[in-house]
PDB file of N, CA and C in Angstrom:
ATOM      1  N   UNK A   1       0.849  -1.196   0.000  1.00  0.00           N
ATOM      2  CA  UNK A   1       0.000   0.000   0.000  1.00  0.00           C
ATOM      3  C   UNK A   1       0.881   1.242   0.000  1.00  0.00           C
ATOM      4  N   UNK A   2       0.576   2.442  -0.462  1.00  0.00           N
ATOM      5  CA  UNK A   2       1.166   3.421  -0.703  1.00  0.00           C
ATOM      6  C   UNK A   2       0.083   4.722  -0.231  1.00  0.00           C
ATOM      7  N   UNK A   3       1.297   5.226   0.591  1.00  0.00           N
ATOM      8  CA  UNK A   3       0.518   6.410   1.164  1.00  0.00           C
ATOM      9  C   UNK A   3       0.624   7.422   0.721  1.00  0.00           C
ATOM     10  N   UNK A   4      -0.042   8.537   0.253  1.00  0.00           N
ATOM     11  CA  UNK A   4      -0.031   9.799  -0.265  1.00  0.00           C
ATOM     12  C   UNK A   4      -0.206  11.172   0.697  1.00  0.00           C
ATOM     13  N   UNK A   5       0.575  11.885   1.197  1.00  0.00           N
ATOM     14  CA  UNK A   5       0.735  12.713   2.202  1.00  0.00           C
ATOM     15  C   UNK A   5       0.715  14.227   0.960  1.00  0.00           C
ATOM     16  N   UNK A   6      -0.840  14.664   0.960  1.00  0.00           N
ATOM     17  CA  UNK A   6      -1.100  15.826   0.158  1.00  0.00           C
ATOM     18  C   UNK A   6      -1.961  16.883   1.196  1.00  0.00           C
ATOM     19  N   UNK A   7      -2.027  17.408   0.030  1.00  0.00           N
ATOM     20  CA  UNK A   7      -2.746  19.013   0.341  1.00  0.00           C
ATOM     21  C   UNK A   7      -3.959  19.255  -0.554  1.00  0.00           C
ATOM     22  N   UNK A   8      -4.554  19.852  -0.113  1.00  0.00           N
ATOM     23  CA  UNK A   8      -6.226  19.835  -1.079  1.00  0.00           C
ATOM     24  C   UNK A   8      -5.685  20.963  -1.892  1.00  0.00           C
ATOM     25  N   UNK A   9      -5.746  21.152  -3.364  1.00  0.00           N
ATOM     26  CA  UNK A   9      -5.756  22.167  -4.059  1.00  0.00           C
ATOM     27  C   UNK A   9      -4.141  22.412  -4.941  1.00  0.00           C
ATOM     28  N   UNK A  10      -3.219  21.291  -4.377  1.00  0.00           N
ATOM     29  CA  UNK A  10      -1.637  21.384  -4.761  1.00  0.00           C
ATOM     30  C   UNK A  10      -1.460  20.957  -6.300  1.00  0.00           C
ATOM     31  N   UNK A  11      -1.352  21.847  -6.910  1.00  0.00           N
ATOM     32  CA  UNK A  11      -0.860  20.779  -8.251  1.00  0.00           C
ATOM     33  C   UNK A  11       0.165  19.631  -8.380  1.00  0.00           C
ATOM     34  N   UNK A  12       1.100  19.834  -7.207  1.00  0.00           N
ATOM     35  CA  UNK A  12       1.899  18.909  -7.780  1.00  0.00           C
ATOM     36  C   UNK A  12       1.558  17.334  -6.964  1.00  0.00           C
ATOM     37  N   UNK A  13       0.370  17.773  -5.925  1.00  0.00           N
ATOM     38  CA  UNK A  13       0.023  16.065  -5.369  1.00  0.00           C
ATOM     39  C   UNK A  13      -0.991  16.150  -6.551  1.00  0.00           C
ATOM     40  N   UNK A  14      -1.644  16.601  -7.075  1.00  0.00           N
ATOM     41  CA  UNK A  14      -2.694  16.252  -8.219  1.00  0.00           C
ATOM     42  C   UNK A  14      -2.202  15.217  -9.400  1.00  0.00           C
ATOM     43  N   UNK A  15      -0.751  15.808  -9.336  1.00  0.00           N
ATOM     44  CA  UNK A  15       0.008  15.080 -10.888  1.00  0.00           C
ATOM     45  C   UNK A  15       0.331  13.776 -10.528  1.00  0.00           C
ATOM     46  N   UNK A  16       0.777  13.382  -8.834  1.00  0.00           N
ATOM     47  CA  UNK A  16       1.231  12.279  -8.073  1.00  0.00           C
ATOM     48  C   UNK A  16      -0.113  11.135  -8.484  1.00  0.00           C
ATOM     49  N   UNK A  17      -1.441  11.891  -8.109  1.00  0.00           N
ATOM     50  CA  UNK A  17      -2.204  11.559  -7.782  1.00  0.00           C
ATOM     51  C   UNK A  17      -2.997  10.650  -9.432  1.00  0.00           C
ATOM     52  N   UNK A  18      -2.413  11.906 -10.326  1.00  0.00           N
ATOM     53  CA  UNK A  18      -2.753  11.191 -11.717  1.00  0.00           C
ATOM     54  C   UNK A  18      -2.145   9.916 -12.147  1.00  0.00           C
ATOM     55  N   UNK A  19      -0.974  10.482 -12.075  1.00  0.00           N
ATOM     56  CA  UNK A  19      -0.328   8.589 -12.070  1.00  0.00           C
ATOM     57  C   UNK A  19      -0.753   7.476 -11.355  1.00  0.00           C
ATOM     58  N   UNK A  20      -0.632   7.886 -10.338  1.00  0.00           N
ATOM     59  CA  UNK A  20      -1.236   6.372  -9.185  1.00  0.00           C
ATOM     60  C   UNK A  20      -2.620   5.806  -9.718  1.00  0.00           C
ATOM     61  N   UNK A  21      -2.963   6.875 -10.256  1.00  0.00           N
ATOM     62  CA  UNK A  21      -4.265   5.966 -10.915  1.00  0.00           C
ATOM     63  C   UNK A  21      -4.553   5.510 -12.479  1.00  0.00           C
ATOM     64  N   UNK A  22      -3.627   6.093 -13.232  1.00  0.00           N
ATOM     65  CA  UNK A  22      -2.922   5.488 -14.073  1.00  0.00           C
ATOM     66  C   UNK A  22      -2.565   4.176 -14.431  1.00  0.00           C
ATOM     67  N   UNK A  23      -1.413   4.265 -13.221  1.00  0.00           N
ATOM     68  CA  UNK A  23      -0.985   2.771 -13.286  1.00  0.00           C
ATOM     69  C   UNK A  23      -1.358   1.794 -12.447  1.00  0.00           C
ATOM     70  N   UNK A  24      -2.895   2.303 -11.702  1.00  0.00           N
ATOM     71  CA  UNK A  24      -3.850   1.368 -10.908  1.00  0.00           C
ATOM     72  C   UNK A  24      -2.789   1.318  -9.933  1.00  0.00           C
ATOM     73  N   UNK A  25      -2.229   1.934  -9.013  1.00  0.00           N
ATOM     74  CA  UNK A  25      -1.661   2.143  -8.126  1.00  0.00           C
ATOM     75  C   UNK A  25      -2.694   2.290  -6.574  1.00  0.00           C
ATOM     76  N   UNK A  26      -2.792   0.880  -5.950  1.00  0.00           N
ATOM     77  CA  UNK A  26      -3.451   0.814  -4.190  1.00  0.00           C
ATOM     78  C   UNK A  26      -3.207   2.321  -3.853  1.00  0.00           C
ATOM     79  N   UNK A  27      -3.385   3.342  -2.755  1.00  0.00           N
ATOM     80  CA  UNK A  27      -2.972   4.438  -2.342  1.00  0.00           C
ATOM     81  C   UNK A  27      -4.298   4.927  -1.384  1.00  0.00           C
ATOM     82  N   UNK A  28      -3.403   5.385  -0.219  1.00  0.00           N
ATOM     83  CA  UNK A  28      -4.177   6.003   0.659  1.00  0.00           C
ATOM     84  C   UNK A  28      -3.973   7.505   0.792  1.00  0.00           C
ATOM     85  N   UNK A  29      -4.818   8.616   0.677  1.00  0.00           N
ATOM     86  CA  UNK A  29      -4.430   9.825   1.110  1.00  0.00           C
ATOM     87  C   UNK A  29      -4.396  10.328   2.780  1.00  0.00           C
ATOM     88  N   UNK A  30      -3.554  10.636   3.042  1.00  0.00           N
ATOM     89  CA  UNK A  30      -3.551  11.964   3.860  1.00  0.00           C
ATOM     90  C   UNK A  30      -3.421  12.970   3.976  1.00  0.00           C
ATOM     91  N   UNK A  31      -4.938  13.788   4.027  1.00  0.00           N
ATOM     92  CA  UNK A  31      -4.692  15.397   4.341  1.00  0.00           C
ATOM     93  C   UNK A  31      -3.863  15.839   5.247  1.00  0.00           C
ATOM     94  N   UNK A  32      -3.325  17.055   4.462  1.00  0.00           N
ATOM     95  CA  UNK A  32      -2.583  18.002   5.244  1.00  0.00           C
ATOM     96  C   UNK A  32      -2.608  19.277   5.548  1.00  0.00           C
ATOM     97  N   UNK A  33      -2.859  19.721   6.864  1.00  0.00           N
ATOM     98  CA  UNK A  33      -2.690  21.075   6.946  1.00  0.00           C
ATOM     99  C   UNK A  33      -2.375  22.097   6.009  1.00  0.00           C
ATOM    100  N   UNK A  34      -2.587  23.218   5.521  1.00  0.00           N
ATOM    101  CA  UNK A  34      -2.298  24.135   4.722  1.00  0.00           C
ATOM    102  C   UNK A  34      -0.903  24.536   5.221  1.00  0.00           C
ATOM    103  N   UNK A  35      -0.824  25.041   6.558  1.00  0.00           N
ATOM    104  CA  UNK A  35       0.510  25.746   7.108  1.00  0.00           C
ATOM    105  C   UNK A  35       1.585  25.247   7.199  1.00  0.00           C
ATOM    106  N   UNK A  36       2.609  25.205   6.750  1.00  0.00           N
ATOM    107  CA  UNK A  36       3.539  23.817   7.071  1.00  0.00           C
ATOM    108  C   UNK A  36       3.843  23.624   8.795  1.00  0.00           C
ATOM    109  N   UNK A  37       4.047  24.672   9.269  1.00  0.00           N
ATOM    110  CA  UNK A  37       4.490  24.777  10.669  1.00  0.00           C
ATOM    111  C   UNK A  37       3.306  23.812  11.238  1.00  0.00           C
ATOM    112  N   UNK A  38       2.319  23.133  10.782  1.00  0.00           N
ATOM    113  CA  UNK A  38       1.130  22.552  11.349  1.00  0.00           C
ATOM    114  C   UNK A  38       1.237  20.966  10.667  1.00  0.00           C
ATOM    115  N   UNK A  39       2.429  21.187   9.800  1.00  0.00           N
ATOM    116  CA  UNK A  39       2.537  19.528   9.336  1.00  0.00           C
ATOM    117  C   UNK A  39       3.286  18.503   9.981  1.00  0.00           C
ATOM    118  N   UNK A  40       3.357  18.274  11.267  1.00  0.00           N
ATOM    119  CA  UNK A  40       4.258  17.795  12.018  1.00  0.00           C
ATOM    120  C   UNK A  40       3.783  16.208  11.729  1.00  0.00           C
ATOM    121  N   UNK A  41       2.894  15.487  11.168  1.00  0.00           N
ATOM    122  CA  UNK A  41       3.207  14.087  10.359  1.00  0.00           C
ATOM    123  C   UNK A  41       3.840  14.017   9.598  1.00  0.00           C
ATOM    124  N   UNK A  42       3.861  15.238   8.603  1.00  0.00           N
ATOM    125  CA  UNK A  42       4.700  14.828   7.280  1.00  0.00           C
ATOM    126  C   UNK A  42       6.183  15.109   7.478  1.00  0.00           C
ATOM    127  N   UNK A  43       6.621  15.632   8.405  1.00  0.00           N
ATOM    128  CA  UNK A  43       7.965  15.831   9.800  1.00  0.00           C
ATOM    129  C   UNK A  43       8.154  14.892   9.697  1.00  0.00           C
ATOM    130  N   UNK A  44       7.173  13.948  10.150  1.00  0.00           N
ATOM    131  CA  UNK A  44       7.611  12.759  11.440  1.00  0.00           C
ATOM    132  C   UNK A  44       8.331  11.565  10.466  1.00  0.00           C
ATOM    133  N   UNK A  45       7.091  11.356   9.532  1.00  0.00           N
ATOM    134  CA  UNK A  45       7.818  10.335   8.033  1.00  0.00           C
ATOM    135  C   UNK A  45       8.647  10.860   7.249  1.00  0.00           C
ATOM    136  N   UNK A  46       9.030  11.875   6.882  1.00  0.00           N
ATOM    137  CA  UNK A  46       9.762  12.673   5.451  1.00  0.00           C
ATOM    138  C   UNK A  46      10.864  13.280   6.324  1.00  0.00           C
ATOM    139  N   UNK A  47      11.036  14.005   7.871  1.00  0.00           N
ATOM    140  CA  UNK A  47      11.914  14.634   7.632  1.00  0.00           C
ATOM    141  C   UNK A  47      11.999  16.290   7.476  1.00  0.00           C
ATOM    142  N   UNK A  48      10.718  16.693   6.441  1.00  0.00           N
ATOM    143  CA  UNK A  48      10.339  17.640   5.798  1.00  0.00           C
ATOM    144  C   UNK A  48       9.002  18.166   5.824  1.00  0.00           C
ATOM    145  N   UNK A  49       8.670  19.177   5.480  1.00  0.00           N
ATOM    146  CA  UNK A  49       7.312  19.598   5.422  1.00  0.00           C
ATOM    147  C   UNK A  49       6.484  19.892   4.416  1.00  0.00           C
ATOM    148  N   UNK A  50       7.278  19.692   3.006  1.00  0.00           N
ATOM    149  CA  UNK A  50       6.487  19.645   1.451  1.00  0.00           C
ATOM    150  C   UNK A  50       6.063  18.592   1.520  1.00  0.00           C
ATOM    151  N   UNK A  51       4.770  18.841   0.563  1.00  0.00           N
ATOM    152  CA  UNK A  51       4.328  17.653  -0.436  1.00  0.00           C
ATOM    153  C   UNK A  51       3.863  18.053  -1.701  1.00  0.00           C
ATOM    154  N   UNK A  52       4.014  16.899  -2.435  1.00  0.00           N
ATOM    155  CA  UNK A  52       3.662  15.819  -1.709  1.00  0.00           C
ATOM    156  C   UNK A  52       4.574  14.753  -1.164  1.00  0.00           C
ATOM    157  N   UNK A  53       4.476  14.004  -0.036  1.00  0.00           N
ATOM    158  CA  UNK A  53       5.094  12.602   0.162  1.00  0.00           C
ATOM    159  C   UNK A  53       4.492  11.461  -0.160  1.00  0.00           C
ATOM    160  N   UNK A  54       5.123  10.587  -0.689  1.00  0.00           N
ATOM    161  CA  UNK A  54       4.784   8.990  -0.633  1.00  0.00           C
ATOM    162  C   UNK A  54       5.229   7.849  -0.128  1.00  0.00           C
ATOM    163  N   UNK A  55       5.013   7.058   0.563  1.00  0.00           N
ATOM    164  CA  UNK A  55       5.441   6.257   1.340  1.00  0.00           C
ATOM    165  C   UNK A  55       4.878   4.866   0.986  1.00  0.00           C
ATOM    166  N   UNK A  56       6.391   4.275   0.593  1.00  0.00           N
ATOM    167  CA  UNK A  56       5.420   3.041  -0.356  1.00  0.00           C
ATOM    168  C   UNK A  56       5.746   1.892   0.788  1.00  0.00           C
ATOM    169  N   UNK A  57       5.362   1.069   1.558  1.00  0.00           N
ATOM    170  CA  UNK A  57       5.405   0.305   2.319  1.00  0.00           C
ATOM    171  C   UNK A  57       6.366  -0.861   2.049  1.00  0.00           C
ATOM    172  N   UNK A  58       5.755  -1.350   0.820  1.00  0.00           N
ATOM    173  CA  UNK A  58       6.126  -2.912   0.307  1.00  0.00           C
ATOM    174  C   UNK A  58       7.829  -2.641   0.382  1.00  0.00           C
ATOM    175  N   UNK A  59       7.957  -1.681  -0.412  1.00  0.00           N
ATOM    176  CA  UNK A  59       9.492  -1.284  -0.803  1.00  0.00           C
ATOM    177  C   UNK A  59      10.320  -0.673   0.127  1.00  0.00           C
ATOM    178  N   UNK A  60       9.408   0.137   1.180  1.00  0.00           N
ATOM    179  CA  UNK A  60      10.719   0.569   2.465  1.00  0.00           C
ATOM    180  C   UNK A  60      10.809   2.129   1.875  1.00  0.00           C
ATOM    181  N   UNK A  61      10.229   2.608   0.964  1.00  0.00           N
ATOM    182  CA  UNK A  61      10.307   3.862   0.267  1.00  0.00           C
ATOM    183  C   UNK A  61       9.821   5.008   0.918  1.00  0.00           C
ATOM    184  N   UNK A  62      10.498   6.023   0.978  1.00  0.00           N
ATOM    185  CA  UNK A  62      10.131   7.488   1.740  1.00  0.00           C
ATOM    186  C   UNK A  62      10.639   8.545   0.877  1.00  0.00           C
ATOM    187  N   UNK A  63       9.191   9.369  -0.088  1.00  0.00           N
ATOM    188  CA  UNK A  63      10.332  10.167  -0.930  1.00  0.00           C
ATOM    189  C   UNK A  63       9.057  11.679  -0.918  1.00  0.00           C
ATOM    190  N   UNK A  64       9.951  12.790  -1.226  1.00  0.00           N
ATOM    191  CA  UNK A  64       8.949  13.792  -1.708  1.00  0.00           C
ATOM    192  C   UNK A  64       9.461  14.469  -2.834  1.00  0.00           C
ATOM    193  N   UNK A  65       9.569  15.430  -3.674  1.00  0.00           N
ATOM    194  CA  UNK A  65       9.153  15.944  -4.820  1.00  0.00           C
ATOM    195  C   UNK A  65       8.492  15.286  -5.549  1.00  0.00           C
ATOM    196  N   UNK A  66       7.576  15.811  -5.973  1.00  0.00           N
ATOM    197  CA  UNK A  66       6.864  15.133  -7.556  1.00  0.00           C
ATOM    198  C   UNK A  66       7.628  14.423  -8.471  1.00  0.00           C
ATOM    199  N   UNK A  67       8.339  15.232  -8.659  1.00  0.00           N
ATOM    200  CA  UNK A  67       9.271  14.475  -9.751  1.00  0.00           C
ATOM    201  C   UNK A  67      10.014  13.591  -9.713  1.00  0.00           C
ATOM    202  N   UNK A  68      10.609  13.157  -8.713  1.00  0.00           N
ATOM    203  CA  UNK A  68      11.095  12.028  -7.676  1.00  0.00           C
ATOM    204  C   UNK A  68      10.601  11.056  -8.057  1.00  0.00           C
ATOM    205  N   UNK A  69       8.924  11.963  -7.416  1.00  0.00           N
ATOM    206  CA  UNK A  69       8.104  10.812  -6.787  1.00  0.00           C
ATOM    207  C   UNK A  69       7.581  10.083  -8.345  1.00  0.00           C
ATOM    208  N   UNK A  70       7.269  10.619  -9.020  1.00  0.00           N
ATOM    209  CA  UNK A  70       6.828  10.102 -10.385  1.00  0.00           C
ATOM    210  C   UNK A  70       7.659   9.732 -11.350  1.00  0.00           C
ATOM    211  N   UNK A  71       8.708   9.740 -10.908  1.00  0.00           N
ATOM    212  CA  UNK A  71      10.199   8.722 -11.871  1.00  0.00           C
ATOM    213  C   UNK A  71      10.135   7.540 -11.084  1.00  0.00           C
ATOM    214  N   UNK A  72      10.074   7.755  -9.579  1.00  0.00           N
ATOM    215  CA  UNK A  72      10.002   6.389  -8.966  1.00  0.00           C
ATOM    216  C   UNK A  72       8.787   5.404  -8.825  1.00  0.00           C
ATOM    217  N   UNK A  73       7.235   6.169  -9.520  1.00  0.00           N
ATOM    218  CA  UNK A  73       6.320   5.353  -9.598  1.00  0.00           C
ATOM    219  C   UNK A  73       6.608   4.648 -10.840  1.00  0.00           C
ATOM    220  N   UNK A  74       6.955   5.391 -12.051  1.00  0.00           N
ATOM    221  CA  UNK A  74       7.326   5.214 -13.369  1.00  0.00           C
ATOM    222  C   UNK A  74       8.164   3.323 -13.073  1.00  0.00           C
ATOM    223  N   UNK A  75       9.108   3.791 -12.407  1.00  0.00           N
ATOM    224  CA  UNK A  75      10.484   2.594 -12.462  1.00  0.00           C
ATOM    225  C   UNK A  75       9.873   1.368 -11.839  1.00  0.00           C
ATOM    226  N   UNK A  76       9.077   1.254 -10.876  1.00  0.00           N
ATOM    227  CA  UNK A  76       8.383   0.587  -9.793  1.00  0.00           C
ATOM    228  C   UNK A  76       7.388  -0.032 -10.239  1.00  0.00           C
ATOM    229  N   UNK A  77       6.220   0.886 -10.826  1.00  0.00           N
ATOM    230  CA  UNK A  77       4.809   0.279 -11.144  1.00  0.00           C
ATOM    231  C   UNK A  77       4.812   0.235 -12.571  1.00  0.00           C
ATOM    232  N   UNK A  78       5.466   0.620 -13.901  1.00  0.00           N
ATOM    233  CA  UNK A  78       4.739   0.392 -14.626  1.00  0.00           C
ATOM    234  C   UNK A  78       5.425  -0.567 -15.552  1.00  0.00           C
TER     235      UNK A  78
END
């Protein structure tokens, strides 16, 4: 399962979000605070306070930029 650590309204979890369903990608979202100073989950897993993050379980994976993140769905799922 793969977790999706977004924001309502972000383009770049939208683009995350296009792929995963794309390539029929399982995925759970979690909302996130608007403020970052208020994102202290996406702290706790990432490190960091952008998103989006994804956290792919099976694989041990913890990553954020989009672009990252969607070269590494690319290599992984499809």
């Amino acid at each position: 399962m793969v977790t999706l650590y977004r924001l309502e309204g972000c383009p770049y979890c939208e683009v995350v979000v296009d792929r995963l369903e794309e390539l029929d990608v399982d995925y759970e979202s979690v909302w996130v605070e608007g403020l970052h100073s208020k994102r202290n989950e996406v702290r706790r897993v990432s490190g960091q306070r952008q998103v989006p993050v994804v956290v792919d379980e099976e694989y041990g994976v913890t990553m954020a930029e989009s672009e990252r993140i969607l070269d590494y769905l690319e290599s992984t799922y499809a």
